[in-house]
Protein backbone atom coordinates (compact mmCIF):
# COMPACT_ATOMS: atom_id res chain seq x y z
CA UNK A 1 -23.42 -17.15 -4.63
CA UNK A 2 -23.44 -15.02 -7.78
CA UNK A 3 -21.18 -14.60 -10.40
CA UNK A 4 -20.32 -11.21 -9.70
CA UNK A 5 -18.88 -10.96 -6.02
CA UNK A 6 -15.64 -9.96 -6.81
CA UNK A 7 -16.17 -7.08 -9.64
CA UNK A 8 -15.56 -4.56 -6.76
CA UNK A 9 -11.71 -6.20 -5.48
CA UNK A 10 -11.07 -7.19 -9.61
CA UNK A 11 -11.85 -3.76 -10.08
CA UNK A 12 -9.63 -2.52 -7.11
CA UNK A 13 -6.28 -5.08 -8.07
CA UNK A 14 -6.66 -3.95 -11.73
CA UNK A 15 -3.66 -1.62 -12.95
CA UNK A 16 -5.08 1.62 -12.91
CA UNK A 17 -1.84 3.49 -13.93
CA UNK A 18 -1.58 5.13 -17.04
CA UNK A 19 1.37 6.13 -19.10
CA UNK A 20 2.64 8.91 -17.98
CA UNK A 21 4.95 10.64 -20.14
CA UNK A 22 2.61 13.69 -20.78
CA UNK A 23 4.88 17.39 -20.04
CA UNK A 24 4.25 18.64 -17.05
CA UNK A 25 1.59 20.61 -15.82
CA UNK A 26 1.90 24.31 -15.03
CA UNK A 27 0.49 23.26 -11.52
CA UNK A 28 3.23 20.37 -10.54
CA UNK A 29 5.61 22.06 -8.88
CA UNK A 30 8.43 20.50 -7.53
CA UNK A 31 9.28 20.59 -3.11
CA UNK A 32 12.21 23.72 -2.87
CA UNK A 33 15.30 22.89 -1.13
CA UNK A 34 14.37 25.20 1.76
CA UNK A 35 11.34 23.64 2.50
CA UNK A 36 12.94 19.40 2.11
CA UNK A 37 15.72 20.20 4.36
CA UNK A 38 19.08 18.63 4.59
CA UNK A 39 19.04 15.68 2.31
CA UNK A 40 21.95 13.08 3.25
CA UNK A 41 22.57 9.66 1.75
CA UNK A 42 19.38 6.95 1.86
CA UNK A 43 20.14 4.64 4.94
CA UNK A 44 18.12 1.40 5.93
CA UNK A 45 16.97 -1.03 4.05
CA UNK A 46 14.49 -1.81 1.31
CA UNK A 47 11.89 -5.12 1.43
CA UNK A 48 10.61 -5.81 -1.87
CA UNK A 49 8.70 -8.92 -3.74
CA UNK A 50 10.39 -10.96 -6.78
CA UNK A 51 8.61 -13.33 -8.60
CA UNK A 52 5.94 -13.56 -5.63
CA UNK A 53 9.24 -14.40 -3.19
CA UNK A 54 10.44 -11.61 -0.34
CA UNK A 55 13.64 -10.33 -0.94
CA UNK A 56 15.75 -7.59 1.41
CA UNK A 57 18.66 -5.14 0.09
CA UNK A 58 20.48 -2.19 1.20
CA UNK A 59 19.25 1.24 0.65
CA UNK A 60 21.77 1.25 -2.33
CA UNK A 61 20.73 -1.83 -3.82
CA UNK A 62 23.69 -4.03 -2.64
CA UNK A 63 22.87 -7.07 -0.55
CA UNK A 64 20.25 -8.76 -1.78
CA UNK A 65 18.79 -11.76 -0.10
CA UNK A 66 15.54 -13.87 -0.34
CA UNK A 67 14.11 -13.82 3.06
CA UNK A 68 11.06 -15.65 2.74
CA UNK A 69 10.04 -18.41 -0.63
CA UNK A 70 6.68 -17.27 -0.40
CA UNK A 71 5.61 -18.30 -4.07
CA UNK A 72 2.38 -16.19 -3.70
CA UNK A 73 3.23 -12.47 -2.31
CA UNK A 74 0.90 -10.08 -3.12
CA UNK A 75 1.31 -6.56 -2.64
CA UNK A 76 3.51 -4.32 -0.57
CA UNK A 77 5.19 -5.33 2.79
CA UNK A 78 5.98 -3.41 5.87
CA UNK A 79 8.69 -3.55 8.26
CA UNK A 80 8.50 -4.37 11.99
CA UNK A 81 9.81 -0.86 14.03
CA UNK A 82 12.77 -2.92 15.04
CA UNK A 83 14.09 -3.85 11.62
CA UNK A 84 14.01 -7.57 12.20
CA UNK A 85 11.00 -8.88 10.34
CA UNK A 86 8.96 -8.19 7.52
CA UNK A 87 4.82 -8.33 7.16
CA UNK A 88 3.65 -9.09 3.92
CA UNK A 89 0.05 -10.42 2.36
CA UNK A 90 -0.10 -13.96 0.17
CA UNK A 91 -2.72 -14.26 -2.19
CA UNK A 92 -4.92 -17.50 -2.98
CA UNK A 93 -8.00 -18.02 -4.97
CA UNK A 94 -11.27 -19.91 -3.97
CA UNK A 95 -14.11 -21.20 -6.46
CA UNK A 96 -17.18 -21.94 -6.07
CA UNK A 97 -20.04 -23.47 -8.15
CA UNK A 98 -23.50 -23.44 -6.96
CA UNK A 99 -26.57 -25.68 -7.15
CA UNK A 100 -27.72 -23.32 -9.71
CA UNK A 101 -24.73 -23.06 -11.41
CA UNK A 102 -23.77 -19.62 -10.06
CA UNK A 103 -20.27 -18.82 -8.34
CA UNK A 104 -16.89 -18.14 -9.59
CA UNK A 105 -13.47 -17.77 -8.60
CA UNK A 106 -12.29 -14.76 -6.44
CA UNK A 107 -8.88 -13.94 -5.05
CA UNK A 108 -8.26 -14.48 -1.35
CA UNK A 109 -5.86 -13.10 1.45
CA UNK A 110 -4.41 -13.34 4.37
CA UNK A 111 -1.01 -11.51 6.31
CA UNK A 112 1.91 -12.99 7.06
CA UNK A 113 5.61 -12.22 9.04
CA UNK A 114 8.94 -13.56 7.51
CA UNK A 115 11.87 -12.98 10.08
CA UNK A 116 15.10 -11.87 8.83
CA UNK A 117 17.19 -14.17 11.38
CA UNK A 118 15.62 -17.43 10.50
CA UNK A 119 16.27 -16.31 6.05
CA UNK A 120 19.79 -15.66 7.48
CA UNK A 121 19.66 -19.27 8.96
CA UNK A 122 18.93 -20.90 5.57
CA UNK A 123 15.61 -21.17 6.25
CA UNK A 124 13.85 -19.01 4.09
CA UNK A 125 10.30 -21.34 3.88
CA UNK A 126 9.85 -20.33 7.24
CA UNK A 127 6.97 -18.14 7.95
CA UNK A 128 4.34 -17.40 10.49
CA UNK A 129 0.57 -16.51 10.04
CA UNK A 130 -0.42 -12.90 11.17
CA UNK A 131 -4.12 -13.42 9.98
CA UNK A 132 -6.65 -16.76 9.33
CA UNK A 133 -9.50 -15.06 7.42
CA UNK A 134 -9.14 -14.78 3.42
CA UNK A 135 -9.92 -11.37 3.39
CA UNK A 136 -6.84 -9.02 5.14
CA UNK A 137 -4.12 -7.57 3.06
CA UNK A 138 -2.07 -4.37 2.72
CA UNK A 139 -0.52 -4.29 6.46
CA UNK A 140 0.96 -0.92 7.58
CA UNK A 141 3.47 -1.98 10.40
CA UNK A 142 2.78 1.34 12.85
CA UNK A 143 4.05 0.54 16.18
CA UNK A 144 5.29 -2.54 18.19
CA UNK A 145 2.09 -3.50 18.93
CA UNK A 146 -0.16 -2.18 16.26
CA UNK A 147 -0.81 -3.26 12.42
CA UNK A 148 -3.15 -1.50 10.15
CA UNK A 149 -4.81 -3.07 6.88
CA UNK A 150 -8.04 -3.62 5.48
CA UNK A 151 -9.93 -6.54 4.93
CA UNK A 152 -13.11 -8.08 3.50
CA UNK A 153 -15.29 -9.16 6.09
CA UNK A 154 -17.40 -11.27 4.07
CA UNK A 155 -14.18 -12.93 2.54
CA UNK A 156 -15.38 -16.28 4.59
CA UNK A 157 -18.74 -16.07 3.36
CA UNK A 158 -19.64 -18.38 0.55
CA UNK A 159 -22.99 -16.82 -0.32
CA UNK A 160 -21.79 -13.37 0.29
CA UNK A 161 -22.84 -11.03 -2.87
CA UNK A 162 -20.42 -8.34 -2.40
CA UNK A 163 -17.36 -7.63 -0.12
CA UNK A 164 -17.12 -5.61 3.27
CA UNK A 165 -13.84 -3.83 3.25
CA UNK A 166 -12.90 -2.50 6.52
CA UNK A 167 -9.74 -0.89 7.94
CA UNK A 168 -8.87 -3.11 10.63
CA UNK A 169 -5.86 -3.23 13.35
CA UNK A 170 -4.51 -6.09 14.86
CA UNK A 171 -1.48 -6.68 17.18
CA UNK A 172 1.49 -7.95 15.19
CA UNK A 173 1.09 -11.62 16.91
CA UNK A 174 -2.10 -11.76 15.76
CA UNK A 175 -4.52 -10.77 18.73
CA UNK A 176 -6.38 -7.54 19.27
CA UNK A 177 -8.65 -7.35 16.24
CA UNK A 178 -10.81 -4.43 15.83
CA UNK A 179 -12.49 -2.67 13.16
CA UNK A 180 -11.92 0.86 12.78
CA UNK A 181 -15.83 2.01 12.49
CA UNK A 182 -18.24 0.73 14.92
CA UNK A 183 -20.95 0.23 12.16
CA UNK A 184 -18.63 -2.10 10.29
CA UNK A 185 -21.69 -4.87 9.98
CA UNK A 186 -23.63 -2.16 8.31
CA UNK A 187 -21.71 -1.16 5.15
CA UNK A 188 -23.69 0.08 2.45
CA UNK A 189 -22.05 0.81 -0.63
CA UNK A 190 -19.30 3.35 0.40
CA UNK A 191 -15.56 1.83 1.99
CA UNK A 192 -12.42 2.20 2.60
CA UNK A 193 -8.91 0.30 1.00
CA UNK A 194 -4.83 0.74 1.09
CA UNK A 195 -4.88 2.76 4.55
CA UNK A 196 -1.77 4.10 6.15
CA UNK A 197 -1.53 5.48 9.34
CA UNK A 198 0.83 8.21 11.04
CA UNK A 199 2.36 7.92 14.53
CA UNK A 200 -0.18 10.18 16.00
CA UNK A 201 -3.55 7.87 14.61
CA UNK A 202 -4.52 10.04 11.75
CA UNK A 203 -5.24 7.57 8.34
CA UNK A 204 -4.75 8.39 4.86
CA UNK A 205 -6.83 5.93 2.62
CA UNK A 206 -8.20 5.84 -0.91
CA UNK A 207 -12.57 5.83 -0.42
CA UNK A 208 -14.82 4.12 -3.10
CA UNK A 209 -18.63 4.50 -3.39
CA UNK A 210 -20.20 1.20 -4.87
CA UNK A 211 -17.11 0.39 -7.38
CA UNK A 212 -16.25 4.24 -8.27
CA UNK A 213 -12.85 4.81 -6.12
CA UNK A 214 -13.50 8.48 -5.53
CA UNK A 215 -9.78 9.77 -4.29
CA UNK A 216 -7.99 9.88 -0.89
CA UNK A 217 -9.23 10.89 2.41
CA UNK A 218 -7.26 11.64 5.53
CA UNK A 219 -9.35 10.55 8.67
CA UNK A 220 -8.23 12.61 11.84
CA UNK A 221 -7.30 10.52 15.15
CA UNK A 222 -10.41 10.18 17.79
CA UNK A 223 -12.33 11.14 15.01
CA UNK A 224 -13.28 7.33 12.54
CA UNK A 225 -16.81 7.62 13.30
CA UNK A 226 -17.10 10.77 10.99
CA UNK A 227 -19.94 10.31 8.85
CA UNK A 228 -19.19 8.78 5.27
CA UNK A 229 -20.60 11.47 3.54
CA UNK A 230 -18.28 13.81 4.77
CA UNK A 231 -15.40 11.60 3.95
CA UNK A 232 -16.74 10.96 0.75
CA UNK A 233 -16.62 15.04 0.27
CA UNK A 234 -13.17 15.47 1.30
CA UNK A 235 -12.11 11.98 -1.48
CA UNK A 236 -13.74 14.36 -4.10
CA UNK A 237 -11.34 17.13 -3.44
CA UNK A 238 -8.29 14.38 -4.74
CA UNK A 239 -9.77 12.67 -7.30
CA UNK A 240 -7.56 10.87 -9.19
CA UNK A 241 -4.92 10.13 -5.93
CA UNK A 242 -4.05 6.38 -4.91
CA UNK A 243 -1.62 4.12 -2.81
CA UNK A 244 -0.90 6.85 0.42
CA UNK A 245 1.60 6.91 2.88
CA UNK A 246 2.83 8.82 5.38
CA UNK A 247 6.11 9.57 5.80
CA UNK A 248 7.84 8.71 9.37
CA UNK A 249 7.80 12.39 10.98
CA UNK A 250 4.37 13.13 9.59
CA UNK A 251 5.18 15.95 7.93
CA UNK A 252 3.86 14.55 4.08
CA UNK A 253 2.01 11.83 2.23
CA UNK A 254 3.25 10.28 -0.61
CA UNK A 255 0.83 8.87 -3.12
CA UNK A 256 0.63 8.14 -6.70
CA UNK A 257 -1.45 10.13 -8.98
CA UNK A 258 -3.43 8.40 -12.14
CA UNK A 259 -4.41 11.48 -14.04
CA UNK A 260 -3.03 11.86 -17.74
CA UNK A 261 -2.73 15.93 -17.46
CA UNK A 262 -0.45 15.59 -14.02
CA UNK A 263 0.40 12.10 -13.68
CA UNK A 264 2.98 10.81 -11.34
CA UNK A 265 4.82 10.06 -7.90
CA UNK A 266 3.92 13.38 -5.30
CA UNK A 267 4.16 13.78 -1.65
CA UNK A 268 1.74 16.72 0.11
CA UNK A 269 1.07 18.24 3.16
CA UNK A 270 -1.28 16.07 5.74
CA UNK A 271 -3.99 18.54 5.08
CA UNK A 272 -3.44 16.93 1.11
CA UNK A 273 -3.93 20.97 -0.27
CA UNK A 274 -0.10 21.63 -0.83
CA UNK A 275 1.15 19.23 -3.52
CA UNK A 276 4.47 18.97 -5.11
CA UNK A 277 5.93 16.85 -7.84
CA UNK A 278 8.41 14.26 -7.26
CA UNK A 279 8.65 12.51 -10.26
CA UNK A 280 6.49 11.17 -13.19
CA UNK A 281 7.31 7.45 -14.41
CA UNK A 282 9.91 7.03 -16.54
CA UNK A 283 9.95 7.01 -20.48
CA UNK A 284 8.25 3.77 -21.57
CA UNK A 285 6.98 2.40 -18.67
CA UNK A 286 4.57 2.88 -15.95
CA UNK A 287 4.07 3.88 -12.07
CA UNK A 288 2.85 0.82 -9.88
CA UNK A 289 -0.43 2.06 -8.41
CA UNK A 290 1.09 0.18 -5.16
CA UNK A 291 2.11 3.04 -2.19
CA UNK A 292 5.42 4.27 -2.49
CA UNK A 293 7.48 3.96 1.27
CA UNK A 294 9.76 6.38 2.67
CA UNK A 295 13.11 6.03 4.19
CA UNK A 296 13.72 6.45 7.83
CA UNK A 297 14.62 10.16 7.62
CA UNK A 298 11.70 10.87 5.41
CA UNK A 299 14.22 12.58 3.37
CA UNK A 300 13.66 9.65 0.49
CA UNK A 301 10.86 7.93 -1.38
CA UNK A 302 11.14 4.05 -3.02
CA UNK A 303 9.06 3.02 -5.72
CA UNK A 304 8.12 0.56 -8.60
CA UNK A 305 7.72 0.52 -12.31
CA UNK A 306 5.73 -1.66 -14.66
CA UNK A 307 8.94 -3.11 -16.07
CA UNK A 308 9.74 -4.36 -12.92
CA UNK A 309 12.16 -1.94 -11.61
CA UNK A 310 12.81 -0.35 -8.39
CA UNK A 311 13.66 3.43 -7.72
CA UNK A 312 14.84 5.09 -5.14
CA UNK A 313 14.32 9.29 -5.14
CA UNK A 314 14.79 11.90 -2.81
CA UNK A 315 11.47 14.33 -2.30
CA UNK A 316 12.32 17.29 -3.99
CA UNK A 317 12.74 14.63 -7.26
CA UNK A 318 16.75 14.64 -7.55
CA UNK A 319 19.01 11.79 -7.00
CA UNK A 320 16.91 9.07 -9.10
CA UNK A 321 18.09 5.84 -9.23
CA UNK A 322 17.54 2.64 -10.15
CA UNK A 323 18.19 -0.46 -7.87
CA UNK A 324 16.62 -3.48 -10.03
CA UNK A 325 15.47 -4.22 -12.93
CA UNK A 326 13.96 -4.22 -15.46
CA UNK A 327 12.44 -7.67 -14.22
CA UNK A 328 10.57 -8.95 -12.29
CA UNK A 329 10.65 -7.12 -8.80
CA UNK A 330 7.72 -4.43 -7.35
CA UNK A 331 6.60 -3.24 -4.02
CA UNK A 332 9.36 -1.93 -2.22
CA UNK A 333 8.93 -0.45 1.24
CA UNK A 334 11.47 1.07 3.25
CA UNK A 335 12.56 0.03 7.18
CA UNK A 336 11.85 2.31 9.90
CA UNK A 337 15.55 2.12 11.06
């Protein structure tokens, strides 16, 4: 095993955000009133990770519980459809030290599903394993039956020089695994991370080529066999784009965006051509390059800072507020009910 086989997911965990306090660009228009909608009071509630623990609250910030004393969580979790448990990813590490003296240490992953009755029960050590490979993280909680996330394929392989991230589904009690492309064995330099998926199939992801993340790429239902070329054209045309999601009626994609001219928090059409503003980072701090989550009315976005804050805003960028923080909280995502 060489030294190097994890440059490509240290390169992908790094912080890529940058401050972004520049004015605005002429071009980052914010979404007009007509075109958001009726926008009520947020509703639901918001999952989040402190100090690598789970923790729930109320849409307002009120109520908030540990649900699961993870010690390790990693990343953003995702909420069952039915409100009553949470998905999240723990992260590990693994070294290894060859006969020649080669190896390292690399991070390692796997998913995992706290339940809200059991925290509720005083028993929030409990947890169940979604996934037993090292290499899946990032769930996306679609449907009932359906998770989406990526993972490295080669995470179990000691002698493995690089990775093989795939976007992967499996059923939420762990069965039903399956790759999204059928040449998944056969990965070259180009793949795909952080993918979310609307209720109709379609996936939003960010696509890299060797360790050069070229921008996001929406990947039409009945159609992930497209050739990578042709994904990696339509990545080109959003350079600079990370962390999708869609929102819960399909209707945008929220993502953050890393450049220093136009930085910030924006949602955009599923076609990713119309783009509006919601909101750069505050004043002294920065925007998590984790993906924001939407409340159930897709009406409202939640997101994280740097100083470990939480936001809620709604998606023409008025109502701002902070729920937490500064601390030591990130990763919010929103329930589905």
């Amino acid at each position: 095993m060489r030294s190097n086989r994890r440059i490509v997911p240290a390169f992908v965990a790094a912080v890529v955000a940058l401050m972004l306090v520049a004015p605005l660009a002429e071009s980052a228009e914010t979404l007009p009133a007509a075109k958001a909608g009726t926008i009520g009071q947020p509703t639901g509630r918001i999952a989040f990770v402190r100090d690598k623990d789970i923790w729930v609250m109320n849409a307002d910030g009120q109520n908030q519980d540990k649900i699961c004393a993870a010690g390790n969580a990693d990343g953003r979790p995702s909420w069952s459809p039915d409100g009553k448990r949470v998905m999240f990813t723990r992260s590990g590490t693994v070294e290894l030290k060859g006969p020649d003296f080669m190896g390292g240490v690399h991070k390692v992953y796997d998913l995992f599903i706290a339940s809200l009755d059991s925290a509720y029960a005083n028993k929030d050590y409990w947890w169940r394993r979604a996934t037993n490979d090292l290499g899946s993280r990032d769930p996306d909680w679609v449907s009932p039956d359906k998770v989406v996330f990526y993972k490295d394929i080669n995470a179990n392989d000691a002698n493995a020089v690089t990775p093989n991230y795939q976007i992967c589904t499996i059923e939420p009690e762990g069965g039903g695994f399956k790759p999204l492309r059928k040449d998944w064995a056969n990965p070259g330099e180009q793949f795909m991370i952080a993918p979310s998926m609307n209720a109709n199939g379609d996936i939003v992801c960010e696509y890299f080529e060797k360790v050069q993340r070229l921008g996001l790429a929406v990947i039409p239902a009945g159609r992930y066999m497209m050739p990578l070329d042709s994904i990696a054209e339509r990545a080109k045309l959003n350079a600079g784009l990370v962390a999708p999601a869609w929102s819960p009626d399909g209707k945008w994609i929220a993502y953050i965006n890393n450049k220093m001219d136009d930085g910030g928090l924006y949602i955009a059409t599923p076609d990713l051509k119309q783009k509006y503003l919601v909101t750069k980072a505050p004043v002294g701090t920065y925007l998590y390059p984790i993906r924001p989550s939407f409340s159930p009315d897709s009406k409202w976005l939640t997101f994280s800072t740097q100083d470990g804050s939480i936001w809620i805003i709604d998606i023409t960028g008025s109502g701002a507020r902070r729920l937490t923080g500064p601390g030591m909280d990130s990763s919010p995502a929103w329930s589905k009910q």
